[in-house]
PDB file of N, CA and C in Angstrom:
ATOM      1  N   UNK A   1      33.734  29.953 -81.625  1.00  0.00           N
ATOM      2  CA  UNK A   1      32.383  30.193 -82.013  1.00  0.00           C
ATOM      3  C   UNK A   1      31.865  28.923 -82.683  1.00  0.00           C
ATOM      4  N   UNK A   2      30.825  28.391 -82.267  1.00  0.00           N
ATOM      5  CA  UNK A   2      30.097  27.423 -82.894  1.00  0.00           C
ATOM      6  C   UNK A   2      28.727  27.770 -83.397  1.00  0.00           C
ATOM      7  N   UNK A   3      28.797  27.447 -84.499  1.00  0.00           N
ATOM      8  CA  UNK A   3      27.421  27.562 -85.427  1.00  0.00           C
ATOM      9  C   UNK A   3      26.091  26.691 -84.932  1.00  0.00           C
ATOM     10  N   UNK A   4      24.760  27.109 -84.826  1.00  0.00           N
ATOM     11  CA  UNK A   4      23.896  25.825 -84.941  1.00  0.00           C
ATOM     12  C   UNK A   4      23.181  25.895 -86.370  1.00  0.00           C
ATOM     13  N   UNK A   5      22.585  24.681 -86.753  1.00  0.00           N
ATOM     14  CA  UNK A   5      21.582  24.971 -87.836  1.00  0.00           C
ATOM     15  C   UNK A   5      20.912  24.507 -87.728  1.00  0.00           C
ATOM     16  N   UNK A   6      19.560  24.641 -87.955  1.00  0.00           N
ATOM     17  CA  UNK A   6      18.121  24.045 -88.511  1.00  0.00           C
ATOM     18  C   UNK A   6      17.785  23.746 -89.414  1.00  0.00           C
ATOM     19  N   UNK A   7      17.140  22.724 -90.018  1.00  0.00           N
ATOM     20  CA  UNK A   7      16.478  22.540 -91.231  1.00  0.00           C
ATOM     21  C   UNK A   7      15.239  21.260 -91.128  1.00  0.00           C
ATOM     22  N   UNK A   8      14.626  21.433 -92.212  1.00  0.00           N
ATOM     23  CA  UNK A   8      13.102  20.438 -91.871  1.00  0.00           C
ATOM     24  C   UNK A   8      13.428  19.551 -93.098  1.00  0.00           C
ATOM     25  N   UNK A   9      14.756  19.791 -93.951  1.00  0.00           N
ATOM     26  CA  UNK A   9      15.186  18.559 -95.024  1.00  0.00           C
ATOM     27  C   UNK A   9      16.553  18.185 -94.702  1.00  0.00           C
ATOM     28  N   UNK A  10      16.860  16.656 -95.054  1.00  0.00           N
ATOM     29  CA  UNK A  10      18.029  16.396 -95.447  1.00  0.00           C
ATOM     30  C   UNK A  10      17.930  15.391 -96.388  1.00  0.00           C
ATOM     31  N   UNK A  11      19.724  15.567 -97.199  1.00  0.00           N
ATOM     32  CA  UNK A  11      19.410  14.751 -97.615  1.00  0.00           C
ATOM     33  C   UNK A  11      21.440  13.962 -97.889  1.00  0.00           C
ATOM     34  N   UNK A  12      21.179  12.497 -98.166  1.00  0.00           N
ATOM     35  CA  UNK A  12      22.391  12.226 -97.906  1.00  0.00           C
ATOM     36  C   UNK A  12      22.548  11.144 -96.987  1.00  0.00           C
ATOM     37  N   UNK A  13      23.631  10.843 -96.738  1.00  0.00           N
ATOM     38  CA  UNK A  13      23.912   9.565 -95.775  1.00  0.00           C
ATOM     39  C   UNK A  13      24.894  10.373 -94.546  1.00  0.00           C
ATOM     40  N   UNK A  14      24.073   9.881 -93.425  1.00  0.00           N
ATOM     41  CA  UNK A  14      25.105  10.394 -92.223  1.00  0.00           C
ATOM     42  C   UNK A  14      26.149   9.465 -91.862  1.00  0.00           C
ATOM     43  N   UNK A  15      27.426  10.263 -91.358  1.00  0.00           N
ATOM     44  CA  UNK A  15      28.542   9.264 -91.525  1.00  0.00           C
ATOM     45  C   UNK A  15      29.326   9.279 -89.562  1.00  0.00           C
ATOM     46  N   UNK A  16      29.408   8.354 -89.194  1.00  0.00           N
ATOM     47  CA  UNK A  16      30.226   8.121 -88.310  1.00  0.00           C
ATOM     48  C   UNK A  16      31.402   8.689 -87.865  1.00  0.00           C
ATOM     49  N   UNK A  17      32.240   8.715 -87.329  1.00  0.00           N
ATOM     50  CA  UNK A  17      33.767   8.761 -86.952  1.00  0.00           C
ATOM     51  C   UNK A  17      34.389   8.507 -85.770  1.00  0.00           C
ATOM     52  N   UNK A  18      35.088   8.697 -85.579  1.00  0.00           N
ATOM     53  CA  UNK A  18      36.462   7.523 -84.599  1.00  0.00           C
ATOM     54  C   UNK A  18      35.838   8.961 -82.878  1.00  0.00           C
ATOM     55  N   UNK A  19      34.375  10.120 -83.340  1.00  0.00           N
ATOM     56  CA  UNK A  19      34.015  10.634 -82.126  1.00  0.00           C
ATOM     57  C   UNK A  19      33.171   9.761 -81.712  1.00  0.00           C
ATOM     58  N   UNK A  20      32.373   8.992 -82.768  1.00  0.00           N
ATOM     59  CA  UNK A  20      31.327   8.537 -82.193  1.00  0.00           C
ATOM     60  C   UNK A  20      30.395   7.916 -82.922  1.00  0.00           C
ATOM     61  N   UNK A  21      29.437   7.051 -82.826  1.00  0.00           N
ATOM     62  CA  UNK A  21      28.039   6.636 -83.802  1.00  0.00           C
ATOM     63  C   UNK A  21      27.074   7.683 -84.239  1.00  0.00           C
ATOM     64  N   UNK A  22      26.888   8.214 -85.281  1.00  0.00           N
ATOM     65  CA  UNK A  22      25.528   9.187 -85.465  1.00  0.00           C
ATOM     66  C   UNK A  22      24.475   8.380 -85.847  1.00  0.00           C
ATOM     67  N   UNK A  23      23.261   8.455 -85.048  1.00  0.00           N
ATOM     68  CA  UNK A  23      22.228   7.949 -85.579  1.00  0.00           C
ATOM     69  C   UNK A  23      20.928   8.982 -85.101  1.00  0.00           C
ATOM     70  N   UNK A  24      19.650   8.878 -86.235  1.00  0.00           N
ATOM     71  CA  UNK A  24      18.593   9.294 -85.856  1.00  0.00           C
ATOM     72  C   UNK A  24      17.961   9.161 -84.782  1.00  0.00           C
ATOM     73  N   UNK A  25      17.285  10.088 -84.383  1.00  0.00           N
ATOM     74  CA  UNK A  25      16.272   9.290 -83.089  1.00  0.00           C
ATOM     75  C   UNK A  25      14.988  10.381 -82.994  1.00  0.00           C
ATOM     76  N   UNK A  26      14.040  10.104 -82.435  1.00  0.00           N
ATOM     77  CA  UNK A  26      12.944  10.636 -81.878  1.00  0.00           C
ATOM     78  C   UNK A  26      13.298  11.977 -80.703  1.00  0.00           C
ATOM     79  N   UNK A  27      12.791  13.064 -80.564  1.00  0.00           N
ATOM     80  CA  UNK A  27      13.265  13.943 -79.934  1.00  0.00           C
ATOM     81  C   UNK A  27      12.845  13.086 -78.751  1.00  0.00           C
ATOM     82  N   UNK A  28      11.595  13.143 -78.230  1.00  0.00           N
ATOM     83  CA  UNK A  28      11.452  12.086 -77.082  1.00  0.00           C
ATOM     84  C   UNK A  28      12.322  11.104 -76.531  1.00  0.00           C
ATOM     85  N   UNK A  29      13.061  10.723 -77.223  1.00  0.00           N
ATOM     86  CA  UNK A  29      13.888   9.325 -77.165  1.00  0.00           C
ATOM     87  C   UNK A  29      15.098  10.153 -76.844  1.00  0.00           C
ATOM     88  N   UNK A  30      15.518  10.963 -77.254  1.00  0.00           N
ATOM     89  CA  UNK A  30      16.719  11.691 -77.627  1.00  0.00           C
ATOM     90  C   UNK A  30      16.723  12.559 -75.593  1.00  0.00           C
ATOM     91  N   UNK A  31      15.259  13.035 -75.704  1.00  0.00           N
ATOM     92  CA  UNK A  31      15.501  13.911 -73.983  1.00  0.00           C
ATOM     93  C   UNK A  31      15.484  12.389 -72.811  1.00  0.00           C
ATOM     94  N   UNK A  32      15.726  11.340 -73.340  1.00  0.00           N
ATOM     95  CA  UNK A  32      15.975  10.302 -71.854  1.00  0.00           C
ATOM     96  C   UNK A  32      17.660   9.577 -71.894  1.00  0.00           C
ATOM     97  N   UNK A  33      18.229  10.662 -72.735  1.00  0.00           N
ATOM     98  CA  UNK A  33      19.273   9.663 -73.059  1.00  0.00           C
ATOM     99  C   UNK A  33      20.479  10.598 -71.882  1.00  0.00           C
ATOM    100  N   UNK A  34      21.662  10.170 -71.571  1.00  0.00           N
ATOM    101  CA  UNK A  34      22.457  11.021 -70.807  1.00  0.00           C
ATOM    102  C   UNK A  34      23.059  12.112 -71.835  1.00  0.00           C
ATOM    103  N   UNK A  35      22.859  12.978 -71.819  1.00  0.00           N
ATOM    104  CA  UNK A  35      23.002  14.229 -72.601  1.00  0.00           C
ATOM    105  C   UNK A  35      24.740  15.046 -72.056  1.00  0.00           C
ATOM    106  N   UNK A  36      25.223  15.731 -72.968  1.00  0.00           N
ATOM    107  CA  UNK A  36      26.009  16.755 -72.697  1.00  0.00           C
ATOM    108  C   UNK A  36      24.891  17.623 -71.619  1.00  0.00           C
ATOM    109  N   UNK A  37      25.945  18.224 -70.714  1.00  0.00           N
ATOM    110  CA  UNK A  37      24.895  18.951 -69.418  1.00  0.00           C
ATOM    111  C   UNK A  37      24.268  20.369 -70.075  1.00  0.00           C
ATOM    112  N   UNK A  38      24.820  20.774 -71.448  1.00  0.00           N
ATOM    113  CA  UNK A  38      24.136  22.072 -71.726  1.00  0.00           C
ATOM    114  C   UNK A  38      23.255  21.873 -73.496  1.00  0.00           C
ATOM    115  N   UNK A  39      23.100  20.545 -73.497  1.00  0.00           N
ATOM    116  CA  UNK A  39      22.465  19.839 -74.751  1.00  0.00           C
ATOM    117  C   UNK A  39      20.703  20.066 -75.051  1.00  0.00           C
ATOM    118  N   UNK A  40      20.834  20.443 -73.482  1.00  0.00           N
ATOM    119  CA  UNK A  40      18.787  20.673 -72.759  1.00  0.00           C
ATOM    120  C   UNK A  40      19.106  21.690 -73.677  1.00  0.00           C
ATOM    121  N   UNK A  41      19.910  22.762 -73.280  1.00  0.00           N
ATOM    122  CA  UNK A  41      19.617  24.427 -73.403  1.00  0.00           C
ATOM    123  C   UNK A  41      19.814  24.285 -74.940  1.00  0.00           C
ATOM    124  N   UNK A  42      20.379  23.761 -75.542  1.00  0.00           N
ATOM    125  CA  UNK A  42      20.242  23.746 -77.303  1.00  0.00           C
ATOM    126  C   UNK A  42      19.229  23.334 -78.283  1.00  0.00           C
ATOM    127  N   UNK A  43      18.964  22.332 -77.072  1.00  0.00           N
ATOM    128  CA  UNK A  43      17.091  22.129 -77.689  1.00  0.00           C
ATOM    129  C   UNK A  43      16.198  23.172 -77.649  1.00  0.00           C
ATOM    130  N   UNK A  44      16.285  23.375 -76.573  1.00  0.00           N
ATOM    131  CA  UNK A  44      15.496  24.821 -76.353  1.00  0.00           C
ATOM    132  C   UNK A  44      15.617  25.885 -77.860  1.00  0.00           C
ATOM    133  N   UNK A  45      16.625  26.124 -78.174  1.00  0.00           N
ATOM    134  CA  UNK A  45      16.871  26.937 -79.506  1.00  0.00           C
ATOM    135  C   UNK A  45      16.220  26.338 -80.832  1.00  0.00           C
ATOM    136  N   UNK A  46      16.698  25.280 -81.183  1.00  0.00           N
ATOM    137  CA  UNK A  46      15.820  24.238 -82.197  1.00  0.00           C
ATOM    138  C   UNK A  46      14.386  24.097 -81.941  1.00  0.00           C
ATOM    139  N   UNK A  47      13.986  23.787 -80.667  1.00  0.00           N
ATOM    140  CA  UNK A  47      12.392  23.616 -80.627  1.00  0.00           C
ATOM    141  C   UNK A  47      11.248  24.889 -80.407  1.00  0.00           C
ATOM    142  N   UNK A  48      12.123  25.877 -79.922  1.00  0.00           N
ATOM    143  CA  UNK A  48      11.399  27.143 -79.903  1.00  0.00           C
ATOM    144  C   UNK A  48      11.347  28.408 -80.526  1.00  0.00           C
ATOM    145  N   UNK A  49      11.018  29.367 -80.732  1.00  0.00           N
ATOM    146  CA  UNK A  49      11.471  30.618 -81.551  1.00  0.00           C
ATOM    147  C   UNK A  49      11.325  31.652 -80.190  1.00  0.00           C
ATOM    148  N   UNK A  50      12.119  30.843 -78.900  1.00  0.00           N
ATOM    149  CA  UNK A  50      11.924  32.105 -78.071  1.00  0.00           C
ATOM    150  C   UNK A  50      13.982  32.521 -77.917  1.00  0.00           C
ATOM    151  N   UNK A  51      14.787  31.639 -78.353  1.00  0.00           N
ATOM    152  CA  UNK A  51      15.869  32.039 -78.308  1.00  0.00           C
ATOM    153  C   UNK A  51      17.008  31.726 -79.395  1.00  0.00           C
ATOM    154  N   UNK A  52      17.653  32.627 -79.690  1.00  0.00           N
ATOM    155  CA  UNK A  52      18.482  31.995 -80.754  1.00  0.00           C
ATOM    156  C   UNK A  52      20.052  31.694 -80.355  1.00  0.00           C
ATOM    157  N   UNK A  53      20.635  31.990 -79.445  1.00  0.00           N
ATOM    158  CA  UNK A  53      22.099  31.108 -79.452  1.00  0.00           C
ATOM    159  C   UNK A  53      21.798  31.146 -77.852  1.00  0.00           C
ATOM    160  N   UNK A  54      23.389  30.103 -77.270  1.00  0.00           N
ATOM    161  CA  UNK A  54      23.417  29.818 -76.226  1.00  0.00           C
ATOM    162  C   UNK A  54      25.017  30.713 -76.010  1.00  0.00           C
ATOM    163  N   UNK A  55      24.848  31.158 -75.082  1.00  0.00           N
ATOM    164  CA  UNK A  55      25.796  32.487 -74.456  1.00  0.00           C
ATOM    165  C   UNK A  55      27.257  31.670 -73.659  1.00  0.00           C
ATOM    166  N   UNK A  56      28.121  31.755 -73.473  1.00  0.00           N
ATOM    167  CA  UNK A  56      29.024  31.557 -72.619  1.00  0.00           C
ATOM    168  C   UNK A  56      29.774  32.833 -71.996  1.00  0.00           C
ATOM    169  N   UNK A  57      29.901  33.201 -71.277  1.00  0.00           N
ATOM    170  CA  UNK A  57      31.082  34.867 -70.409  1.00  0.00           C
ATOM    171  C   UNK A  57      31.592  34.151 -69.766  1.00  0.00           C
ATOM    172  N   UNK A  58      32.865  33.461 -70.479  1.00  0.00           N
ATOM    173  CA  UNK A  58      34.053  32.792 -69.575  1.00  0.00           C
ATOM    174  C   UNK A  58      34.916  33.972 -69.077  1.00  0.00           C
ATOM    175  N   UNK A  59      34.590  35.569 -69.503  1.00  0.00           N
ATOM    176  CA  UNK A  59      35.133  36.140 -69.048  1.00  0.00           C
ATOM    177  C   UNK A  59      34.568  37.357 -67.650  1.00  0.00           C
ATOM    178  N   UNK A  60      32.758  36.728 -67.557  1.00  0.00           N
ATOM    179  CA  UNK A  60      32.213  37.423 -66.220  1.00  0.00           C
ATOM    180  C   UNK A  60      32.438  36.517 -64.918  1.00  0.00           C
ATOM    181  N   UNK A  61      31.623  36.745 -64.669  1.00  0.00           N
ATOM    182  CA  UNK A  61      31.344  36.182 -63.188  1.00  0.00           C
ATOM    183  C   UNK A  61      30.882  34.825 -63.035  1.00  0.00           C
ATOM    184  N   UNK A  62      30.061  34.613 -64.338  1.00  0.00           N
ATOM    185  CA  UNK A  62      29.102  33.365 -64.143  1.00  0.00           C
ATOM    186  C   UNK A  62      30.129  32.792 -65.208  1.00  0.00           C
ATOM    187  N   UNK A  63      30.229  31.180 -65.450  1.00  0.00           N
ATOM    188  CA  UNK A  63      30.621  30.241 -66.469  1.00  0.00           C
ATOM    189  C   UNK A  63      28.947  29.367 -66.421  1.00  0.00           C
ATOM    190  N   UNK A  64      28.349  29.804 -66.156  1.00  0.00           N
ATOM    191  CA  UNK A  64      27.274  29.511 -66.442  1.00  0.00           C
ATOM    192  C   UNK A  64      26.247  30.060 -68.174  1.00  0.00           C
ATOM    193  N   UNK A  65      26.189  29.180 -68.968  1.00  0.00           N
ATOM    194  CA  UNK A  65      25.310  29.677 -70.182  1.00  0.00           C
ATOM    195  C   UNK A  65      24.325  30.110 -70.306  1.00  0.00           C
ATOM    196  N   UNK A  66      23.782  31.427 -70.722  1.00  0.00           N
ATOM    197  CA  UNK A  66      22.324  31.890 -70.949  1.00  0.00           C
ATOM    198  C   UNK A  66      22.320  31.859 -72.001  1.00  0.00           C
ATOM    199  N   UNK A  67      20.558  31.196 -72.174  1.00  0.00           N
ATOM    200  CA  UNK A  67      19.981  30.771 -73.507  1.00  0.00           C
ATOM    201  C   UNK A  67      19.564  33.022 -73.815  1.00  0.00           C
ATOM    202  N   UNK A  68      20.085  33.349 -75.127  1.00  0.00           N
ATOM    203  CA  UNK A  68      19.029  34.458 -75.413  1.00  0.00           C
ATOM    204  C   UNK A  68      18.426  34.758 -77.234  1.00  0.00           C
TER     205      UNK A  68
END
């Protein structure tokens, strides 16, 4: 199970690690970049109030994720 969160403050220094560089960016800037393939569908949750988690049924039919 993975958590998401939202918030419209931070505060603090973001820190790096041996996964990767964290840096800020512009959402704009952020949708031209090569993304994880299900990174679209998480925006979708953050930018809208039409869904709140992203689904996986590795145990139906589909391995496909629905946003609900």
């Amino acid at each position: 199970m993975v958590f998401l969160y939202k918030t419209n403050e931070y505060s603090g220094t973001i820190t790096s690690s041996l996964e990767g560089e964290v840096v800020w960016m512009p959402l704009e800037e952020l949708k031209k970049k090569e993304l994880l393939w299900h990174l679209e569908m998480m925006l979708n949750i953050f930018c809208t109030d039409d869904y709140s988690e992203i689904y996986f049924d590795k145990a139906g039919e589909s391995e496909s994720p629905v946003l609900k």
